[in-house]
C-alpha atoms as a PDB file:
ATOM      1  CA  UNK A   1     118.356 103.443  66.447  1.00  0.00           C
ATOM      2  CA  UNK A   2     117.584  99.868  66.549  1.00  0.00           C
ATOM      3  CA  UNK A   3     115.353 100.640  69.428  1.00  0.00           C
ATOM      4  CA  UNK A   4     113.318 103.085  67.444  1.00  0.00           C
ATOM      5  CA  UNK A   5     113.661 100.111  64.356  1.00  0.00           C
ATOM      6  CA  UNK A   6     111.462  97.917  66.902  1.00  0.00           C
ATOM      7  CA  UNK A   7     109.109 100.800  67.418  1.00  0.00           C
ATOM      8  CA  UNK A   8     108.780 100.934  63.749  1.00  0.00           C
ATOM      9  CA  UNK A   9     108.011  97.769  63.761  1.00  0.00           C
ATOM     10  CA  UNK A  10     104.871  97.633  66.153  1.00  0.00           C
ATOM     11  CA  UNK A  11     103.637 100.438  64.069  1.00  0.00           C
ATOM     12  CA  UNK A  12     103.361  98.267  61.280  1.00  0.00           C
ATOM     13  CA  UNK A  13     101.978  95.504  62.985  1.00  0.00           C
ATOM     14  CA  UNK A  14      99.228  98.037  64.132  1.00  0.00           C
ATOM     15  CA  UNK A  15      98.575  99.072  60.752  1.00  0.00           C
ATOM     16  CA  UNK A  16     100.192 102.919  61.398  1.00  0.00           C
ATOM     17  CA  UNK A  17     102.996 104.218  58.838  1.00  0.00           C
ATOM     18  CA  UNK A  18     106.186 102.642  60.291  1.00  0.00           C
ATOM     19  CA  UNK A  19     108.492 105.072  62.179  1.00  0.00           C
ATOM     20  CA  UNK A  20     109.288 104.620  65.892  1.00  0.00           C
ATOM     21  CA  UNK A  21     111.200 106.952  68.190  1.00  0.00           C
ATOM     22  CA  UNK A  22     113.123 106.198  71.948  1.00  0.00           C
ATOM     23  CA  UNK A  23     113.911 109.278  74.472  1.00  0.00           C
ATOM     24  CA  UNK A  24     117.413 108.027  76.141  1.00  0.00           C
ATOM     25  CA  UNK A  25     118.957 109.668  79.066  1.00  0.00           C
ATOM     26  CA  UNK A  26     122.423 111.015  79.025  1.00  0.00           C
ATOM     27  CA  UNK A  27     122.894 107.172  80.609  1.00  0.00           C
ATOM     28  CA  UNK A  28     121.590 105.834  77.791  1.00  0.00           C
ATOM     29  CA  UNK A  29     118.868 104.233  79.631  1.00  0.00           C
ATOM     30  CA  UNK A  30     115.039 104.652  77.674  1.00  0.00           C
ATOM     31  CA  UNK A  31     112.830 107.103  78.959  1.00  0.00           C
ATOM     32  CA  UNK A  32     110.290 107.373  76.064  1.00  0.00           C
ATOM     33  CA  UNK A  33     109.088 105.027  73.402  1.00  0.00           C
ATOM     34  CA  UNK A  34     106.534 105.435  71.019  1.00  0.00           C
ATOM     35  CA  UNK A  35     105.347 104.868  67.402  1.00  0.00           C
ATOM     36  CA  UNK A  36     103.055 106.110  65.060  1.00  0.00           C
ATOM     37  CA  UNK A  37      99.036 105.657  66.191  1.00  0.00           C
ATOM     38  CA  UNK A  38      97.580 108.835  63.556  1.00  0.00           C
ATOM     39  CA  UNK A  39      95.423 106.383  62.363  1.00  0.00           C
ATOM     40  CA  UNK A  40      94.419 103.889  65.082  1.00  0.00           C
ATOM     41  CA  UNK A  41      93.956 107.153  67.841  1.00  0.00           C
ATOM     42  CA  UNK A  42      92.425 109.412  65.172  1.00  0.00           C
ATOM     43  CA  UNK A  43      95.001 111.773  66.270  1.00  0.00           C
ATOM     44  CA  UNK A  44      96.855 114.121  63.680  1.00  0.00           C
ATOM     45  CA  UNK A  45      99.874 114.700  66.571  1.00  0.00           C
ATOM     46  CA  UNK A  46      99.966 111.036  66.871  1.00  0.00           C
ATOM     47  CA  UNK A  47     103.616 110.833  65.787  1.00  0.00           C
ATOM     48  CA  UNK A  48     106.110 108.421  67.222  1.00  0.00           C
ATOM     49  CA  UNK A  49     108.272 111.380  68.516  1.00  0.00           C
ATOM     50  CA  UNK A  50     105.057 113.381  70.336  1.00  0.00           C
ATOM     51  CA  UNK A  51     104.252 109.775  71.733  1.00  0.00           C
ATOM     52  CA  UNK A  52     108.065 109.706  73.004  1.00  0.00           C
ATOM     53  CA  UNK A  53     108.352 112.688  73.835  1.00  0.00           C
ATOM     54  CA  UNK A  54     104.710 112.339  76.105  1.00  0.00           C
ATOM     55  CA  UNK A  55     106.437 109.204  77.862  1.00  0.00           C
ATOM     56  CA  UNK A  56     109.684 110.732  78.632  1.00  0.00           C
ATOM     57  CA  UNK A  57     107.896 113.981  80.198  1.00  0.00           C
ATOM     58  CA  UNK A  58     106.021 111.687  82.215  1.00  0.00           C
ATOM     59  CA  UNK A  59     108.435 109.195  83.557  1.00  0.00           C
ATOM     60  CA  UNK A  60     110.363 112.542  84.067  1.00  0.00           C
ATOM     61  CA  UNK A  61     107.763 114.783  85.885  1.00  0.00           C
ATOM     62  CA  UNK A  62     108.729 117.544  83.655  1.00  0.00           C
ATOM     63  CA  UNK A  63     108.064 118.943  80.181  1.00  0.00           C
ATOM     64  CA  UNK A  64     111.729 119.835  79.816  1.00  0.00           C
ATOM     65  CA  UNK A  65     114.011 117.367  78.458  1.00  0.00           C
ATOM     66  CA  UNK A  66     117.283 119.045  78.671  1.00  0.00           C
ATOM     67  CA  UNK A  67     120.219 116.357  78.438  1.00  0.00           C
ATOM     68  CA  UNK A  68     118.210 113.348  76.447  1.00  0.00           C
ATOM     69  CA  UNK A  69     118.382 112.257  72.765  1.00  0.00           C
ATOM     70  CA  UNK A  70     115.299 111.387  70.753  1.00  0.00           C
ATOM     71  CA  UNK A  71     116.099 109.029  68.048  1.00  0.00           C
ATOM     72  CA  UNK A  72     113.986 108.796  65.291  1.00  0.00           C
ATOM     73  CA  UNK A  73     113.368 106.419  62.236  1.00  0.00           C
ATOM     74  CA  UNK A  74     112.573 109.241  59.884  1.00  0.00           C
ATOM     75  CA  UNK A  75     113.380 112.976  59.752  1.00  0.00           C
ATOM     76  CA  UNK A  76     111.000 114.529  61.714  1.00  0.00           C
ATOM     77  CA  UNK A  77     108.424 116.958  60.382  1.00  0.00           C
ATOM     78  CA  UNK A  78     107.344 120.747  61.379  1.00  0.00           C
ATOM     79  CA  UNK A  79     104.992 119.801  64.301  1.00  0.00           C
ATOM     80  CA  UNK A  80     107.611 117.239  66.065  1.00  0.00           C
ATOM     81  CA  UNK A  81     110.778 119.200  65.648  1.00  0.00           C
ATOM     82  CA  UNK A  82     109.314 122.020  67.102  1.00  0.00           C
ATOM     83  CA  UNK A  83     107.620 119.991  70.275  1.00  0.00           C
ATOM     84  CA  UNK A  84     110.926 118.459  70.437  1.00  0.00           C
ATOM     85  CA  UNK A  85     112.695 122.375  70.720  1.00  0.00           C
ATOM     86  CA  UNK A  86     110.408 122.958  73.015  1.00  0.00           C
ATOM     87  CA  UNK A  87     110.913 120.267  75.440  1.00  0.00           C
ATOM     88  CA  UNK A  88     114.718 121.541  74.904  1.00  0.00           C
ATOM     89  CA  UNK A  89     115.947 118.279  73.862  1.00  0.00           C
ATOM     90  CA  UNK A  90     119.846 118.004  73.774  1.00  0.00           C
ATOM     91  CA  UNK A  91     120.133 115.930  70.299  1.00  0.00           C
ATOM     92  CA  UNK A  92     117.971 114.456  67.605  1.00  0.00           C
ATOM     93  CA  UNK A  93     118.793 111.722  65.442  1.00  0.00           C
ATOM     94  CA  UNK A  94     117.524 110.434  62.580  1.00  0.00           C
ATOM     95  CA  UNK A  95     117.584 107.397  60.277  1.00  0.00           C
ATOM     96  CA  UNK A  96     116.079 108.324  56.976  1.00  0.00           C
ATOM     97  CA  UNK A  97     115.676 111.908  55.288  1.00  0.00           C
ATOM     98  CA  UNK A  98     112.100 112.936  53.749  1.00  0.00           C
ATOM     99  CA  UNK A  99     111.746 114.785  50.821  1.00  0.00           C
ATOM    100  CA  UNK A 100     108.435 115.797  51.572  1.00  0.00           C
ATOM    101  CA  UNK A 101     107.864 117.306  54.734  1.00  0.00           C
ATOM    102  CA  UNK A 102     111.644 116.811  56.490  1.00  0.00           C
ATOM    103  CA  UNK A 103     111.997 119.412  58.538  1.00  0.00           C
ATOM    104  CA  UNK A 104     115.529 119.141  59.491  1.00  0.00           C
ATOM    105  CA  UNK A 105     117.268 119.744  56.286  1.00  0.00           C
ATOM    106  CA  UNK A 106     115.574 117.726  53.459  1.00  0.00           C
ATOM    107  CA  UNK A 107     112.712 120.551  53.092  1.00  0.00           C
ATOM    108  CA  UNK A 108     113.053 122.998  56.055  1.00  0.00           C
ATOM    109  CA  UNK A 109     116.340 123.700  59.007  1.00  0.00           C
ATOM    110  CA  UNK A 110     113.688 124.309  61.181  1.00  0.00           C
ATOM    111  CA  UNK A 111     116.314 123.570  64.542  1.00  0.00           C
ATOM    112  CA  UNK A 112     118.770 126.216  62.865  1.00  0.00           C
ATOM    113  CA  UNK A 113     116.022 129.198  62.942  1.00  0.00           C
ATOM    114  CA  UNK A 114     118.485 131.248  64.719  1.00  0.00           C
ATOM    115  CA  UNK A 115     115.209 133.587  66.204  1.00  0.00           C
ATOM    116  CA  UNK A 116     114.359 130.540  68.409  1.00  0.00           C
ATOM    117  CA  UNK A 117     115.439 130.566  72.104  1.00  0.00           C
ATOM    118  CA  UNK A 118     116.498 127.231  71.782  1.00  0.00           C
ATOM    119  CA  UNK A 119     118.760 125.011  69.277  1.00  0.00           C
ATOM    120  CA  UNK A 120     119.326 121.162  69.318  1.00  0.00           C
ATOM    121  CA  UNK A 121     122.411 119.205  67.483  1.00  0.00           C
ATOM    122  CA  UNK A 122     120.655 117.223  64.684  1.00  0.00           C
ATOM    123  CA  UNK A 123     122.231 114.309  63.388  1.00  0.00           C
ATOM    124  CA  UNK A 124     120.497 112.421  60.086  1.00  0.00           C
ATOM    125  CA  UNK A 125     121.421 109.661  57.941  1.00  0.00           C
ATOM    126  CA  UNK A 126     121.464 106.578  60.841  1.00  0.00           C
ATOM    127  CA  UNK A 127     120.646 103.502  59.723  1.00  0.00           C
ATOM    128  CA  UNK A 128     119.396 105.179  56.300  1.00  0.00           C
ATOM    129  CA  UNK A 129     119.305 102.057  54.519  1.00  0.00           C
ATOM    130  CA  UNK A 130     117.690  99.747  56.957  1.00  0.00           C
ATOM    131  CA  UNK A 131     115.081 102.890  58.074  1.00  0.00           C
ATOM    132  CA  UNK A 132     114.024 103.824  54.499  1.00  0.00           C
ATOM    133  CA  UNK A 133     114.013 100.133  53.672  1.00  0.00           C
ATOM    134  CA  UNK A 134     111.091  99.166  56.437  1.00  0.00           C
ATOM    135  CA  UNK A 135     109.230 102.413  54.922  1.00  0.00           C
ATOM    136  CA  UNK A 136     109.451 101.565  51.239  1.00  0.00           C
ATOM    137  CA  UNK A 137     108.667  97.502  51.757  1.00  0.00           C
ATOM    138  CA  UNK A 138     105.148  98.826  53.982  1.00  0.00           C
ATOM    139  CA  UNK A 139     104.193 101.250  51.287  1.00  0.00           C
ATOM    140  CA  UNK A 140     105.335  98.980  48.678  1.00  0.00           C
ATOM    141  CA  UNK A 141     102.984  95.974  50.349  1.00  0.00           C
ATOM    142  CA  UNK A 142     100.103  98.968  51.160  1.00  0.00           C
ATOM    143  CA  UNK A 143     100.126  99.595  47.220  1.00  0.00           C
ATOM    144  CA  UNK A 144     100.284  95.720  46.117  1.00  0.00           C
ATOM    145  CA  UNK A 145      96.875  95.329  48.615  1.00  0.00           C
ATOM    146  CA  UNK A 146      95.287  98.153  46.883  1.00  0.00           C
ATOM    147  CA  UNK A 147      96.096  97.230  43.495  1.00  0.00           C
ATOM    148  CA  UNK A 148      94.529  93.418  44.479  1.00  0.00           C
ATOM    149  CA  UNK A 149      91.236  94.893  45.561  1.00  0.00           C
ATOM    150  CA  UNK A 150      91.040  97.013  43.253  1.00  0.00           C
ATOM    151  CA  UNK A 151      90.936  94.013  40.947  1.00  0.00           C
ATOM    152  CA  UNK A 152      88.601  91.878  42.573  1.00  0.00           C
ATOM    153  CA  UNK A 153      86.309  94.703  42.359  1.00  0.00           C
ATOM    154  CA  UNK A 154      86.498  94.967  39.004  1.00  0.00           C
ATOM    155  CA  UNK A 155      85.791  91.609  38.615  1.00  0.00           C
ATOM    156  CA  UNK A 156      83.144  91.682  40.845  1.00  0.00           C
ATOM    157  CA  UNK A 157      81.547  94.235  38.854  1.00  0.00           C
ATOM    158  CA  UNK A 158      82.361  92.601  35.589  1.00  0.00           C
ATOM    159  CA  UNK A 159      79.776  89.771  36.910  1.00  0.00           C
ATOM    160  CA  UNK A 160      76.345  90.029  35.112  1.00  0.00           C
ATOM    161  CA  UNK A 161      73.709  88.575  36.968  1.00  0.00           C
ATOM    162  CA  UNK A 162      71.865  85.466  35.258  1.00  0.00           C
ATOM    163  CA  UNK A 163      68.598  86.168  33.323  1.00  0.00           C
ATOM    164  CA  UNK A 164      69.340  89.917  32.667  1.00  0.00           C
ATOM    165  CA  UNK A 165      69.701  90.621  28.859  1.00  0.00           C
END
């Protein structure tokens, strides 16, 4: 997890929503890596597990990942879980649950659908703390930088022009 925590990271520093995922091999070696770039590729599948999941499938000349273990910062939604069934990942693990659109548990048990052809062991809750932490400081710093130019706008505006009545 601490390798998806530096994926995070970058995100941030790239101005994307920090989450970060790693692919690792039943070695434990990293075969994927990726974070968040929805905003900087203009891409609504740019999650940090489809960007993973795209490096893995590369480096391993197949879409089929049977045997790895994505680990990712937060639960993953609809869209990634179900790229990550298809790719017939072994294991996913995530740090911290998401009310809103967690779709292993926290809104939908979208990997327990027992009419799917394939089922992964999902583990959540790693590194809660420390992943929920990095997402609430960014959002916490996004909303402080809105709230500040939102201000000197106003007092921008508040500015009347000399010689108007």
């Amino acid at each position: 997890m601490q390798h998806a925590l530096a994926q995070a990271r970058l995100a941030w520093q790239a101005g994307e929503v920090p989450v970060g995922a790693v692919v690792l091999d039943a070695g434990g070696q990293i075969v994927g890596a990726g974070f968040n770039q929805t905003i900087s590729c203009n891409d609504p599948t740019g999650h940090a597990e489809i960007v993973a999941l795209r490096q893995a499938a590369q480096r391993q000349a197949n879409y089929r990942l049977p045997g790895l273990t994505l680990y990712v910062t937060l639960e993953p939604c609809v869209m990634c879980i179900g790229a990550m069934l298809h790719a017939r990942l072994e294991r996913i693990v995530f740090g911290a649950h998401d009310p809103k659109t967690g779709a292993c548990g926290s809104v939908l048990r979208v990997h327990e659908n027992p009419v799917l052809n394939h089922h992964a062991t999902v583990v959540g809750g790693v590194m809660a703390d420390e992943c929920a932490g990095l997402l609430q400081q960014f959002f916490r710093e996004r909303r402080e930088l809105a709230r500040q130019r939102r201000l000197r706008l106003r007092e921008q505006s508040d500015v009347v022009p000399q010689g108007t009545p």
